[in-house]
Structure formats: C-alpha cells, structure tokens
N, C-alpha and C. Protein backbone atom coordinates (compact mmCIF):
# COMPACT_ATOMS: atom_id res chain seq x y z
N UNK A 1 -12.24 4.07 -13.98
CA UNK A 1 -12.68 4.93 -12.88
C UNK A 1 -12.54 4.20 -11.54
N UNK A 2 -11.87 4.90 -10.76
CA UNK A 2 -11.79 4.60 -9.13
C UNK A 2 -13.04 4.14 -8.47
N UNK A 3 -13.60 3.05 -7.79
CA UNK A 3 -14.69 3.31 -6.83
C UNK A 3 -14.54 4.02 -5.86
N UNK A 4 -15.56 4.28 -4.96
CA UNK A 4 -15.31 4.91 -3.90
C UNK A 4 -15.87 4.78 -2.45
N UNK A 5 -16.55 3.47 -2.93
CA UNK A 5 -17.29 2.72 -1.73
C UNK A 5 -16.24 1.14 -1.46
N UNK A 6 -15.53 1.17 -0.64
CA UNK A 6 -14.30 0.09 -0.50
C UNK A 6 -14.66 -0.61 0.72
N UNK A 7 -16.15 -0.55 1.06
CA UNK A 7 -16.70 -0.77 2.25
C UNK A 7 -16.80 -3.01 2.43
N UNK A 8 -17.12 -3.16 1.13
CA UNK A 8 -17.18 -4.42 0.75
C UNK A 8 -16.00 -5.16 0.44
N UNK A 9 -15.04 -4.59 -0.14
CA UNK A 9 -13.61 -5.17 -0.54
C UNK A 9 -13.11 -5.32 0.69
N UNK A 10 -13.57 -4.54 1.79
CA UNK A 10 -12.19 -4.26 2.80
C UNK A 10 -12.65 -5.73 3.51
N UNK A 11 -14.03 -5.73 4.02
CA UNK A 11 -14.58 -7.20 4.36
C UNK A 11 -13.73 -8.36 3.72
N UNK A 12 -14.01 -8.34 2.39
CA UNK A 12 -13.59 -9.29 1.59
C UNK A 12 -11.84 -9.87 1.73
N UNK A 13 -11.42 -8.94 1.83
CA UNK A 13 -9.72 -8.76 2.12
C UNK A 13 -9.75 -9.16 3.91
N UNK A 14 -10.47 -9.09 5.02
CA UNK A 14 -9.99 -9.10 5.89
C UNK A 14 -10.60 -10.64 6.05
N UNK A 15 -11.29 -11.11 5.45
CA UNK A 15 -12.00 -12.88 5.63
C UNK A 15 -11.05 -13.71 4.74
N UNK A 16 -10.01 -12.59 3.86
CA UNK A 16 -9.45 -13.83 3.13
C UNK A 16 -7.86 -13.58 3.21
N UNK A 17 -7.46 -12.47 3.98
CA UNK A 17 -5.51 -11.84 3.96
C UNK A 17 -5.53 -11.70 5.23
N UNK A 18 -4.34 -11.95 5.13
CA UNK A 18 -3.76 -11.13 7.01
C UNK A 18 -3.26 -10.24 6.90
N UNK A 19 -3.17 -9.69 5.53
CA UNK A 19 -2.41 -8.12 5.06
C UNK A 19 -3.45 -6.78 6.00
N UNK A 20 -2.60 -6.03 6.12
CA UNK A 20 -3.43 -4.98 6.51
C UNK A 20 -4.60 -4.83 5.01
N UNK A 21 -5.66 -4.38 5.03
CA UNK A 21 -6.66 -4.45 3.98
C UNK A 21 -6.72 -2.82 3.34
N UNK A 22 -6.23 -1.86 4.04
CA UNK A 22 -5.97 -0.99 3.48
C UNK A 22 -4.63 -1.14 2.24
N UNK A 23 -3.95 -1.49 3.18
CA UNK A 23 -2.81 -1.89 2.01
C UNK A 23 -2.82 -2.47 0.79
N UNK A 24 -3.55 -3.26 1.31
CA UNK A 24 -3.68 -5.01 0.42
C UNK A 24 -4.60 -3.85 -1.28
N UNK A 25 -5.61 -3.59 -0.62
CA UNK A 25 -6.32 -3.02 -1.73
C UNK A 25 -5.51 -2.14 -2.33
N UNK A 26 -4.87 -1.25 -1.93
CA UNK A 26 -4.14 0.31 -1.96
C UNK A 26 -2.74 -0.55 -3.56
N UNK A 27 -2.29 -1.73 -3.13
CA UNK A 27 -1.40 -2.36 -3.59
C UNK A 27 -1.78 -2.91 -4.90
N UNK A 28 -2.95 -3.40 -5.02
CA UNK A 28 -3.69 -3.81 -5.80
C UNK A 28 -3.82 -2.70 -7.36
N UNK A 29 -4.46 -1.67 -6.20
CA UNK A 29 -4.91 -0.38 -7.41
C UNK A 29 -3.69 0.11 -8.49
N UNK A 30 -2.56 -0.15 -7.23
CA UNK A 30 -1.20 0.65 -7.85
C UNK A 30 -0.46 -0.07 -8.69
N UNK A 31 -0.67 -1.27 -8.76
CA UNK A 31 -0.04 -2.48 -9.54
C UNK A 31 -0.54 -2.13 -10.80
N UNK A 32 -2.03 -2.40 -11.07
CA UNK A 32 -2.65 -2.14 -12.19
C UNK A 32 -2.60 -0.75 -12.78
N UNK A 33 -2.49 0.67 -12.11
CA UNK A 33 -2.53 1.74 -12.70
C UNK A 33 -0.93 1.96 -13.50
N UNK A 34 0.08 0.79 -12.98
CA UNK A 34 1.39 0.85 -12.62
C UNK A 34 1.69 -0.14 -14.82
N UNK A 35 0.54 -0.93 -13.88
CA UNK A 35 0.55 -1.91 -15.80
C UNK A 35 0.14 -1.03 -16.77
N UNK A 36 -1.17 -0.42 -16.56
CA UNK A 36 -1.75 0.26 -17.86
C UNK A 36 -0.70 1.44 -18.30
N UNK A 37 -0.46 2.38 -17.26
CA UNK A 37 0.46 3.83 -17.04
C UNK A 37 1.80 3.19 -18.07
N UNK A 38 2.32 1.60 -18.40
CA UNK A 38 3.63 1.31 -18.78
C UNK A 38 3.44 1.26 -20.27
N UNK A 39 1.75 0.61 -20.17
CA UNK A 39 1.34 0.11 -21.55
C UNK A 39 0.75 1.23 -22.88
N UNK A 40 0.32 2.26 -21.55
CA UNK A 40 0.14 4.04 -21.95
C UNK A 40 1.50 4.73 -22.99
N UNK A 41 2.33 4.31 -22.00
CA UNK A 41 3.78 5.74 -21.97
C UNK A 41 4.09 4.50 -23.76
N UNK A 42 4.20 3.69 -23.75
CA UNK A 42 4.64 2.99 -24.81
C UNK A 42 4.21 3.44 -25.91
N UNK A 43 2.43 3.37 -26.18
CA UNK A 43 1.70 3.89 -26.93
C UNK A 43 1.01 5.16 -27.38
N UNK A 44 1.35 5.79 -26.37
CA UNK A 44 0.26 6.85 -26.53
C UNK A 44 1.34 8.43 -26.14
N UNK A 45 1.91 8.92 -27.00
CA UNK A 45 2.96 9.93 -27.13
C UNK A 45 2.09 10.98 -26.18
N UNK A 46 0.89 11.49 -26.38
CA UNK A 46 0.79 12.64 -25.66
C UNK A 46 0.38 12.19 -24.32
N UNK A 47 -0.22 11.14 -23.76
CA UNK A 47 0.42 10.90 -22.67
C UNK A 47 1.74 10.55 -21.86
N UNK A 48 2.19 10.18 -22.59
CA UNK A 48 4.04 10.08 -22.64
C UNK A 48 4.53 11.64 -22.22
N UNK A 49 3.96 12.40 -23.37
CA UNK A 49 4.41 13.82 -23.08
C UNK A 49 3.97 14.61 -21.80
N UNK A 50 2.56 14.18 -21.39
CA UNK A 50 2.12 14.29 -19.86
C UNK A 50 2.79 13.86 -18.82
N UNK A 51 2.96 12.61 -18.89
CA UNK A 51 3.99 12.00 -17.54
C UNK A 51 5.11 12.92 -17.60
N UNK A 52 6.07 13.06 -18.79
CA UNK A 52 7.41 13.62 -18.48
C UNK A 52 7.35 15.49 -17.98
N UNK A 53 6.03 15.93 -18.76
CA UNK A 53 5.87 16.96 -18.07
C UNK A 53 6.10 17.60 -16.73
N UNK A 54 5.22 15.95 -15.82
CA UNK A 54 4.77 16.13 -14.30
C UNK A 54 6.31 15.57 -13.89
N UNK A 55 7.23 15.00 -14.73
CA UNK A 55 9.05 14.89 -13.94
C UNK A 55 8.64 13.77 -14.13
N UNK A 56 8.00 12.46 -14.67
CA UNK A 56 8.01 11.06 -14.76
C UNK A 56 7.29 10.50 -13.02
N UNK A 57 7.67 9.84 -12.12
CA UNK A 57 7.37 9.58 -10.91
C UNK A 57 8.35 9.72 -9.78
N UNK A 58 7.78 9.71 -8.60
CA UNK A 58 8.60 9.71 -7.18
C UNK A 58 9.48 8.28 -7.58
N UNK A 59 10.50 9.07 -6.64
CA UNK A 59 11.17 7.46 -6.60
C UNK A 59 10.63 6.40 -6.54
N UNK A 60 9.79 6.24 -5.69
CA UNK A 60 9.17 4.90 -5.46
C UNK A 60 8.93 4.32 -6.53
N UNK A 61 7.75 5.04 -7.05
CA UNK A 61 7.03 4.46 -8.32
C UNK A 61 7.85 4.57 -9.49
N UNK A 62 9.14 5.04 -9.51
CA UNK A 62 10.01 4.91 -10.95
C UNK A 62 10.69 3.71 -10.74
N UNK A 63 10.66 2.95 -9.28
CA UNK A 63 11.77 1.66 -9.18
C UNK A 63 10.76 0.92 -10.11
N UNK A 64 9.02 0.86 -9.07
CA UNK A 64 8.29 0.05 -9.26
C UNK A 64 7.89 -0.19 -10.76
N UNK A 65 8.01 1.33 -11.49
CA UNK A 65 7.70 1.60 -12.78
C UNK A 65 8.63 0.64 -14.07
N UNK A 66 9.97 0.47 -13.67
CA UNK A 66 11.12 -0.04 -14.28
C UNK A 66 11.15 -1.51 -13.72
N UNK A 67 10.35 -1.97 -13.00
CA UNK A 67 10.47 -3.70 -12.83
C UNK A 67 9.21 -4.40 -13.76
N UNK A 68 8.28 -2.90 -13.86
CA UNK A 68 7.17 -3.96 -15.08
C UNK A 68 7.54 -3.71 -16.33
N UNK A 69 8.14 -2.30 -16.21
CA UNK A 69 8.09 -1.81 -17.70
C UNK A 69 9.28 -2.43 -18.73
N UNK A 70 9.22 -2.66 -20.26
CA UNK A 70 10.18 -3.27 -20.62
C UNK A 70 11.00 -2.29 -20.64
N UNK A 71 12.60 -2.17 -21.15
CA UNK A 71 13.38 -1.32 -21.80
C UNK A 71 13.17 -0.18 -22.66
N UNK A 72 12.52 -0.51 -23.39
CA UNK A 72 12.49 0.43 -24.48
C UNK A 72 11.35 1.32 -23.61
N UNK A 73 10.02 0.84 -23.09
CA UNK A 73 9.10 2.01 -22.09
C UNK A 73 9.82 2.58 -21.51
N UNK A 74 10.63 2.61 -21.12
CA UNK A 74 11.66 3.17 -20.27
C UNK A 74 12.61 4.16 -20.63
N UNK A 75 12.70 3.58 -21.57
CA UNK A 75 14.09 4.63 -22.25
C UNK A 75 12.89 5.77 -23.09
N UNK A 76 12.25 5.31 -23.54
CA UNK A 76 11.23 6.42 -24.11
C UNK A 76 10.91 7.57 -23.06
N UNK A 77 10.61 7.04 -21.87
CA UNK A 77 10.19 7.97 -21.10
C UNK A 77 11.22 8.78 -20.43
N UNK A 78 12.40 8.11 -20.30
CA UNK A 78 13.23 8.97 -20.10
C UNK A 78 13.53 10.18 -20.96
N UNK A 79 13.18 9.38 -22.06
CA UNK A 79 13.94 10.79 -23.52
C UNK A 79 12.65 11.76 -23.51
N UNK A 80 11.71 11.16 -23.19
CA UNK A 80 10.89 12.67 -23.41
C UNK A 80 10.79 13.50 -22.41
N UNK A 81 10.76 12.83 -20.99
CA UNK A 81 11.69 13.96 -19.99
C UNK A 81 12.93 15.00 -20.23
N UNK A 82 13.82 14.22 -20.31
CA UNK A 82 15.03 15.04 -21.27
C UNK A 82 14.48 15.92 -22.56
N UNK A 83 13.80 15.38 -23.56
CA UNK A 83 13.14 16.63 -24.42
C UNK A 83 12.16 17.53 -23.65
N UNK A 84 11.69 17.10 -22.51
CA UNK A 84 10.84 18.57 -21.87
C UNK A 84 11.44 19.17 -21.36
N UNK A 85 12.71 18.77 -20.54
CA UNK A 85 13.46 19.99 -20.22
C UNK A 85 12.40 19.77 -18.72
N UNK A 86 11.96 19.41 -18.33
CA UNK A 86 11.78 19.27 -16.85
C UNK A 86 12.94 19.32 -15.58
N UNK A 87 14.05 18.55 -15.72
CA UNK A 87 15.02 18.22 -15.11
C UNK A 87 16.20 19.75 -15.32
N UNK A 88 15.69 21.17 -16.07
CA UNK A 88 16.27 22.23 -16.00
C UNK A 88 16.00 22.75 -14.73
N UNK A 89 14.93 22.77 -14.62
CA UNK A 89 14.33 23.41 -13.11
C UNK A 89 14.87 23.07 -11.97
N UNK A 90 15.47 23.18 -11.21
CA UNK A 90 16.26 22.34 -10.24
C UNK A 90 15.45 22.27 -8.95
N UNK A 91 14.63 23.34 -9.02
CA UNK A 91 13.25 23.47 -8.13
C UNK A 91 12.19 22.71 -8.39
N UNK A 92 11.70 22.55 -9.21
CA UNK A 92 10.81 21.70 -9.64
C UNK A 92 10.37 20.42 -9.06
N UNK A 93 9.58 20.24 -8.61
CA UNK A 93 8.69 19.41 -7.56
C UNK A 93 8.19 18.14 -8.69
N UNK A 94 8.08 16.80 -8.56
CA UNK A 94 7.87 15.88 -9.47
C UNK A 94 6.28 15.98 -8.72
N UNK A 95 5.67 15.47 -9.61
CA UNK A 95 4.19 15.76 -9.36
C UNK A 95 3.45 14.15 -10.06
N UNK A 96 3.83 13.01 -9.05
CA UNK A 96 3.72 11.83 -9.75
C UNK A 96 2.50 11.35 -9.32
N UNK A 97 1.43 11.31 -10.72
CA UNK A 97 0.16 10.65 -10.61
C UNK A 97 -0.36 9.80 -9.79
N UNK A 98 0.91 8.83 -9.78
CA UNK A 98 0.69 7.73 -9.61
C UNK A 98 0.15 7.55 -7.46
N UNK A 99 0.92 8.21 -6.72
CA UNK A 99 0.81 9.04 -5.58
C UNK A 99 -0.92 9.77 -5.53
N UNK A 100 -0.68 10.58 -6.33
CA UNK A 100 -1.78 11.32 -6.37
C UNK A 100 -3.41 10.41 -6.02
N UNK A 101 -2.94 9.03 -7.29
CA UNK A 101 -4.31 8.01 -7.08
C UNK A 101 -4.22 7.41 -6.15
N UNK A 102 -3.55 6.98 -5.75
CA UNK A 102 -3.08 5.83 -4.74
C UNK A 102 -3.67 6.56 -3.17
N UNK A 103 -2.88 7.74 -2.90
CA UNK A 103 -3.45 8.78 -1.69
C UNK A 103 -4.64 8.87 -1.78
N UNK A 104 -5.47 8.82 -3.11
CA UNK A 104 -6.72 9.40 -2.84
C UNK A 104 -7.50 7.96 -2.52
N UNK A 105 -7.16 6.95 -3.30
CA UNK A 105 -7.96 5.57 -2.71
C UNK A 105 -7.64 5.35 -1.15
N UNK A 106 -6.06 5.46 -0.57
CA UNK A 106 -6.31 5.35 0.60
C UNK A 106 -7.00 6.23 1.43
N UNK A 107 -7.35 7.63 1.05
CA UNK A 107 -8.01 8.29 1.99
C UNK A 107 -9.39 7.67 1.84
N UNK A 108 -9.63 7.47 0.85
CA UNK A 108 -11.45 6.62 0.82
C UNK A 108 -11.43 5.23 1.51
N UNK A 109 -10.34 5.01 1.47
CA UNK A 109 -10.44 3.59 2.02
C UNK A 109 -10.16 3.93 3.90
N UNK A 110 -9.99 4.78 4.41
CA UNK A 110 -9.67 4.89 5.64
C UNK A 110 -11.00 5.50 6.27
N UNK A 111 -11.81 5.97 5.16
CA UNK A 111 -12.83 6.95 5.58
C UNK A 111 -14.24 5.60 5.52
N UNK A 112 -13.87 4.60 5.09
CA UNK A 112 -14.58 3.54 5.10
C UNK A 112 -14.54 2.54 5.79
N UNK A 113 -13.50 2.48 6.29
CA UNK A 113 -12.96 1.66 7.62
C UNK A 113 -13.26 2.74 8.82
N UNK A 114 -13.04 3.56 8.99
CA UNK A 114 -14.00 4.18 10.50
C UNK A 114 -15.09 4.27 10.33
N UNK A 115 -16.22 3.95 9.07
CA UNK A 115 -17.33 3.64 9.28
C UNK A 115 -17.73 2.87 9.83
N UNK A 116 -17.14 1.68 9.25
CA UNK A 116 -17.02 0.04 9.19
C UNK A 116 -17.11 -0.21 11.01
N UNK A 117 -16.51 0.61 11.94
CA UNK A 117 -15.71 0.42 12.86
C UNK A 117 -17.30 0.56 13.99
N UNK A 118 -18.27 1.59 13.15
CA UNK A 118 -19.70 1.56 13.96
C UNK A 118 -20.26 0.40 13.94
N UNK A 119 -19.71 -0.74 13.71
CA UNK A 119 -20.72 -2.04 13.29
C UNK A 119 -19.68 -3.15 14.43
N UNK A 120 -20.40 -3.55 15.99
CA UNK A 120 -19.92 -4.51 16.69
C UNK A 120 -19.19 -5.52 15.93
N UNK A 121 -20.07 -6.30 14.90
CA UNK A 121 -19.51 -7.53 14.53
C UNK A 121 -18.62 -7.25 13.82
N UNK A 122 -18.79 -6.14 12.64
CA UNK A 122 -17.11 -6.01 12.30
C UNK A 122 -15.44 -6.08 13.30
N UNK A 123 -15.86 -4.71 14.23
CA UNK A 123 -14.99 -4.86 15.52
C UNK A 123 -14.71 -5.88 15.55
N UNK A 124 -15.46 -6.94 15.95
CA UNK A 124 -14.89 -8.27 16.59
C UNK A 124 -14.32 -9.35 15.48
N UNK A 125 -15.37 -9.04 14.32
CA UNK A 125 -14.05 -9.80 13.46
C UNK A 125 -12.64 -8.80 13.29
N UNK A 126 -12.30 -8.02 13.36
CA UNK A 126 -11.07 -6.62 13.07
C UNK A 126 -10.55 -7.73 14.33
N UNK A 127 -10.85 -7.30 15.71
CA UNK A 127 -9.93 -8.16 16.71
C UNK A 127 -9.24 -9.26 16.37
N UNK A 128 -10.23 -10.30 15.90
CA UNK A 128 -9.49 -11.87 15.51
C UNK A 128 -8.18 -11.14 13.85
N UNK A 129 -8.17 -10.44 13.37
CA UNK A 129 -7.58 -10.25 12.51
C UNK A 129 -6.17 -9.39 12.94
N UNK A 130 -5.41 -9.64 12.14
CA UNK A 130 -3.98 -8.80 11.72
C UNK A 130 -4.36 -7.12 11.86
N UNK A 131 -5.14 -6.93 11.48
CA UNK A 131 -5.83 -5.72 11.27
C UNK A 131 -5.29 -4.47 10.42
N UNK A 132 -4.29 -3.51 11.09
CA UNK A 132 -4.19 -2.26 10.37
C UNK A 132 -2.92 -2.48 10.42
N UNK A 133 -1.91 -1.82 9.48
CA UNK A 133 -0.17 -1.57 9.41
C UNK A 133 -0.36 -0.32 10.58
N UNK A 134 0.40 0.20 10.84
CA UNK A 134 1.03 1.38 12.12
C UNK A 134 0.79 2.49 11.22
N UNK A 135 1.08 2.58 9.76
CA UNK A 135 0.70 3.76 8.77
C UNK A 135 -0.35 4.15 9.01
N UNK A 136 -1.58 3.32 8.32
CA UNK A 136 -2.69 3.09 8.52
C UNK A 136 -3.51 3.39 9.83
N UNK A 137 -2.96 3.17 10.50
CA UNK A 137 -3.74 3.01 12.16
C UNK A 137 -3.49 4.50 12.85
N UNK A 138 -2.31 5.38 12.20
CA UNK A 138 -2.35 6.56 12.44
C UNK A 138 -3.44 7.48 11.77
N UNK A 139 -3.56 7.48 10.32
CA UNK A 139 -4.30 7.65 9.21
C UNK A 139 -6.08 7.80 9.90
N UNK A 140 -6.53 6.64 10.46
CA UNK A 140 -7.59 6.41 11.02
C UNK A 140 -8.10 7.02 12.23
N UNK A 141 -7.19 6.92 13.20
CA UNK A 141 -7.35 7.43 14.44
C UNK A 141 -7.54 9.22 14.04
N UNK A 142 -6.61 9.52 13.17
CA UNK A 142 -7.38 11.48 12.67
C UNK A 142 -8.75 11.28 12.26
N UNK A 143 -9.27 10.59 11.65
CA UNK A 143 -10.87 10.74 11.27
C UNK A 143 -11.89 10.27 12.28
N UNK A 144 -11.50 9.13 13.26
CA UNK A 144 -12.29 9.23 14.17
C UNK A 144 -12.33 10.12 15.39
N UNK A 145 -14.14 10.23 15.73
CA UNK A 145 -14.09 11.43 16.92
C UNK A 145 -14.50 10.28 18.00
N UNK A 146 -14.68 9.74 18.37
CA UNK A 146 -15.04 9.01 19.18
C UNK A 146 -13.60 8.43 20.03
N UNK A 147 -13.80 8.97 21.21
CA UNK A 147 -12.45 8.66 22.39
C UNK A 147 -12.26 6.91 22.46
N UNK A 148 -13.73 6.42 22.87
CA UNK A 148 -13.61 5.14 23.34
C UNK A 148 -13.22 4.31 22.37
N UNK A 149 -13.54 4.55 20.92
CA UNK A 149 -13.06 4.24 19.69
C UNK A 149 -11.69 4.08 19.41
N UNK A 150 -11.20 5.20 19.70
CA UNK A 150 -9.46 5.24 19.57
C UNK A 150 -8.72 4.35 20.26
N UNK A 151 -8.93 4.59 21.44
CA UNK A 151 -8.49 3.41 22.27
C UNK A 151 -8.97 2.40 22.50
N UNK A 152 -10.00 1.85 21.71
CA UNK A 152 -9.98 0.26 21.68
C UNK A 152 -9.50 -0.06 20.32
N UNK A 153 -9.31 1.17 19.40
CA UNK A 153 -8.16 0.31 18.04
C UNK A 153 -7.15 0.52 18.73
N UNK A 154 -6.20 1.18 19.37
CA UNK A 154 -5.60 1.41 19.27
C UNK A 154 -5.01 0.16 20.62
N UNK A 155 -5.50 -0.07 21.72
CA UNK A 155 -5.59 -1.46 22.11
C UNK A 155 -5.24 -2.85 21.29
N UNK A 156 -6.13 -2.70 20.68
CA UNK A 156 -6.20 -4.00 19.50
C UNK A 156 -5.15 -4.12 19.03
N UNK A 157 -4.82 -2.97 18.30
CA UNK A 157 -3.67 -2.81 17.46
C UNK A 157 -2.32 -3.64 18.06
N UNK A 158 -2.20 -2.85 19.58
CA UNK A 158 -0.81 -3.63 20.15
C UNK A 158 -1.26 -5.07 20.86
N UNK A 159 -2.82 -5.64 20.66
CA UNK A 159 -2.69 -7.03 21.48
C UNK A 159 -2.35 -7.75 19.92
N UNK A 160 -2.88 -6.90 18.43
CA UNK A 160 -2.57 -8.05 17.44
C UNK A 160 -0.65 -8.22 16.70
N UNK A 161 -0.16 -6.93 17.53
CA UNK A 161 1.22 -7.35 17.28
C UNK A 161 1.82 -8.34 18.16
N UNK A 162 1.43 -7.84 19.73
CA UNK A 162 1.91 -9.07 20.38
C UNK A 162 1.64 -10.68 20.14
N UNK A 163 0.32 -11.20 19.06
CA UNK A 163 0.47 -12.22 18.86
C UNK A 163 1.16 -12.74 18.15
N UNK A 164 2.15 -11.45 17.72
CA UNK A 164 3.15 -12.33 17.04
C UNK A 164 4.71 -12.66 17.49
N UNK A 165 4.16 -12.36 19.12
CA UNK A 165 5.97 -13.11 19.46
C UNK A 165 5.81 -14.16 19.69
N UNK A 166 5.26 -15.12 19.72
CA UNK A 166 5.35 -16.81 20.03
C UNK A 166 6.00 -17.21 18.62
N UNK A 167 5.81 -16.65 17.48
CA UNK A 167 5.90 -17.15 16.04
C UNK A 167 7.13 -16.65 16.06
N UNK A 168 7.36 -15.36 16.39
CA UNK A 168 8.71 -14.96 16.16
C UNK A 168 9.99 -15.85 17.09
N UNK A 169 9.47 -16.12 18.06
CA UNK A 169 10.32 -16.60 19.12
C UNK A 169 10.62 -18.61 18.47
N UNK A 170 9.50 -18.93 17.63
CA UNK A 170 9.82 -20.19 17.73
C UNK A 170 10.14 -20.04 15.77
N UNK A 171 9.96 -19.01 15.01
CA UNK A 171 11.42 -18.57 14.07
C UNK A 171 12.72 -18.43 14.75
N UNK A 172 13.05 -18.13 15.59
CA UNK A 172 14.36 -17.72 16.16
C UNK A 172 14.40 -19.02 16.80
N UNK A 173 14.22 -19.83 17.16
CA UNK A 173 14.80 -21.04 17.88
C UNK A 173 15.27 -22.33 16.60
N UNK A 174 14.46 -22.23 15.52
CA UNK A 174 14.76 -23.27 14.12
C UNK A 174 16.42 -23.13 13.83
N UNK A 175 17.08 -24.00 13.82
CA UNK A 175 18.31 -24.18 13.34
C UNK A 175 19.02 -23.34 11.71
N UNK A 176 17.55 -23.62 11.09
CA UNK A 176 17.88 -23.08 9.60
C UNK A 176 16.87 -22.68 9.21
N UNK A 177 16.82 -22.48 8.37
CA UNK A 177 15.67 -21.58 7.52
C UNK A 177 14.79 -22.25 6.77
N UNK A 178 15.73 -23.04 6.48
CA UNK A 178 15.03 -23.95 5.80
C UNK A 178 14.14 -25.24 6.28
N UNK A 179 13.85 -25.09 7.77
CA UNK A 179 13.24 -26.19 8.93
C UNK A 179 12.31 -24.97 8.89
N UNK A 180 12.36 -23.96 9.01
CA UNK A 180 10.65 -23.38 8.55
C UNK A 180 9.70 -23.47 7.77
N UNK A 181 8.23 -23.61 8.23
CA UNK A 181 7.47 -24.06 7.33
C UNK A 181 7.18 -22.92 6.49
N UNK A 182 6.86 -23.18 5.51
CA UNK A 182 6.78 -21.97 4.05
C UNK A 182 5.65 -20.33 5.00
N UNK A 183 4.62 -21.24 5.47
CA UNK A 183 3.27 -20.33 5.83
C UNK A 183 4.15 -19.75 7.24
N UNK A 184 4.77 -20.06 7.82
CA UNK A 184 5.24 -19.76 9.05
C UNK A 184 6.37 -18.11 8.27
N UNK A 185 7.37 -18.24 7.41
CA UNK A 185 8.14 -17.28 6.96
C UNK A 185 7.54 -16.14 6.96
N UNK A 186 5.97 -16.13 5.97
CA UNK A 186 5.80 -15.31 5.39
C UNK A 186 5.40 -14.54 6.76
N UNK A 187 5.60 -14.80 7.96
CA UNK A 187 4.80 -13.72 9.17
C UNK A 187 6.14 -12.46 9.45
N UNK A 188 7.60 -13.10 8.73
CA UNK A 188 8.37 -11.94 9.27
C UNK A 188 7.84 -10.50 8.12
N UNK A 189 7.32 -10.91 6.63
CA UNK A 189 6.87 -9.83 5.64
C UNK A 189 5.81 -9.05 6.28
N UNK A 190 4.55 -10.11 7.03
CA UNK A 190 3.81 -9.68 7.34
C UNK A 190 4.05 -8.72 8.73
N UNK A 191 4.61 -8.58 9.57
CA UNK A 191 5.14 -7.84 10.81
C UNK A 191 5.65 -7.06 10.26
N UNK A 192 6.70 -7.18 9.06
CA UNK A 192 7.35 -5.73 8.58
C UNK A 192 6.16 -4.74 8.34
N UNK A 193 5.38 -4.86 7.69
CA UNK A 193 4.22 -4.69 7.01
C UNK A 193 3.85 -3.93 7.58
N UNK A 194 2.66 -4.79 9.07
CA UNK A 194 2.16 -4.01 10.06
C UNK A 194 2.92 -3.02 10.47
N UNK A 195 4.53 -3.02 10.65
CA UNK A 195 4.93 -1.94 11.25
C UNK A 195 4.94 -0.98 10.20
N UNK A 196 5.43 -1.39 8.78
CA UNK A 196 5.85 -0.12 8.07
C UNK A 196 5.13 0.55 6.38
N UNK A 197 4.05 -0.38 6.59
CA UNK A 197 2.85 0.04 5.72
C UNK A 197 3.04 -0.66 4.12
N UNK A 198 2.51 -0.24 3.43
CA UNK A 198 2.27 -1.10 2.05
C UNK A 198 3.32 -0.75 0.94
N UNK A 199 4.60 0.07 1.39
CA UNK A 199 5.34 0.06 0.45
C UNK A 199 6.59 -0.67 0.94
N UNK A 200 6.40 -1.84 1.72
CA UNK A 200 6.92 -2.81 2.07
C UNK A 200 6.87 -3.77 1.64
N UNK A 201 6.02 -3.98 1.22
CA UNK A 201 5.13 -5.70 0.68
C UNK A 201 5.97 -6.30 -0.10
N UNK A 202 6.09 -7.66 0.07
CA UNK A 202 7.08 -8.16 -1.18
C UNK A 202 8.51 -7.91 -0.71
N UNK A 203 8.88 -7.21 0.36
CA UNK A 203 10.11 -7.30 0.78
C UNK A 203 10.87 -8.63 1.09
C-alpha cells in the first residue's frame, strides 16, 4: 500500500539529495513497483493476463520494464498480449498502471510540499537546496493560492539554477573529462534533471 503522508520523506530527501525530492521519491516508488510488477508477470498468470489486457505499459515503462526484467518475463508478456488480441484495436489507448501509481504519488507528494511551504524554516532550508525540477515547480504553483508564495518559489527556483553556472563554466574550462572531479560531473545529470524532471535520472 502507497502512503500518503510524504511530508517526512520529502524532509528526509532534501537534508540528504540534491535531487529534486519529488522526483527522487516518485523514482524510488517506480523502481520497486517496476521489480515486484516483473516478479508478478513471471509468476502469477492472471496478473500477467491483467497487464496484457491494459496493452502491457507506455513506452517509458516498457524500456524501463525490459532493463530489470529477464528474457523470458518478457517474452511471456509479450505472448499474452498477442493472445489478448489487444494490439487488434488500433484505437486502443494503453492504460499502463504503472503511470497510473506513479501520477498518483506525485500528486500527493506535490500536495505535501505546498503544505510544507507554510512552515518559514522549511522555505529557508528549500532556498539553500536544489529544490524542485521545472516539471515539478509547474505541478505546484497550480495548487498554491497564495500570490506571494508563487513568486518567491518561483524566484528561488531561477536563483537555484543560476547557482549552477560557476560549476558549469569551470566544467567547460577542464581540458578533459577526465580532470573532473567525480562529485563535480554528476551536476550536468543533476541540471538535466532540474530542467526536465524524473524521467531523466540516470541519464
């Protein structure tokens, strides 16, 4: 079962990642629903027969689905797609679970972070932090009503990207790649990130 209070994790994630914390968690959930869902379709035929029902997954989650899953999970699930006859419909809308959970943790998790956002000292730790991806920071700004609110995330937001041109600028001056320090690299994943949300990660 999903929680639905992410009020404590998100803390927890922002004292210990520079990941956006929506993400970070959001990434987390989908990994594991991503393990069991492989270890499911293997074992358990009438859930097998459920997934291929709903068309198997969105693209996304069929790449992500086929880098944990072995071969044979795979080919199973393909064949019972092909025995449902899903892929006749040419209309047919894939209707992938996996989306379904994932959307619904991030909407709890966004609806817990504009809580979060009534509490000064949070704010000010959020400032010293990486804070939100650009996904995310859109996501948020719809649930809050508060004007002065918006525009001081939304402030934040572009003073915590700009701290990252000094890093970028003294990446671009190193001869090689390999004269970068390991912790220094990982800020070009992390900037992708911020700009382009959690199905980036690991890029």
């Amino acid at each position: 079962m999903v929680e639905k209070d992410f009020k404590e994790k998100i803390k927890k994630i922002m004292a210990e990642s520079e990941e956006c914390p929506v993400c970070s968690i959001a990434i987390d959930y989908e990994f594991d629903m991503l393990a069991k869902i492989q270890y499911d379709i293997t074992h358990d035929e009438s859930l097998r027969a459920e997934v291929a029902k709903e068309g198997g997954f969105c693209d996304f989650h069929f790449k992500q689905f086929k880098r944990i899953a072995n071969f044979k999970t795979s080919t199973l699930l393909l064949q019972s797609i092909l025995e449902n006859g899903f892929f006749k419909n040419i209309t047919a809308e894939i209707d992938c679970r996996i989306c379904k959970t994932v959307n619904q943790i991030e909407r709890d998790l966004i609806n817990d972070l504009a809580v979060l956002f009534n509490d000064v000292n949070f704010r000010n730790k959020f400032e010293k932090s990486n804070g939100v991806c650009a996904v995310h920071l859109k996501d948020i700004l719809k649930v809050i009503d508060q004007e002065e609110l918006k525009e001081w995330l939304i402030k934040t937001h572009r003073e915590q990207i700009e701290r990252f041109k000094p890093i970028l600028e003294e990446l671009n001056s190193a001869n090689s790649y390999w004269n970068i320090e390991m912790s220094k690299r990982e800020f070009v994943n992390l900037l992708i990130q911020k700009f382009a949300g959690r199905k980036t990660a690991g890029v």
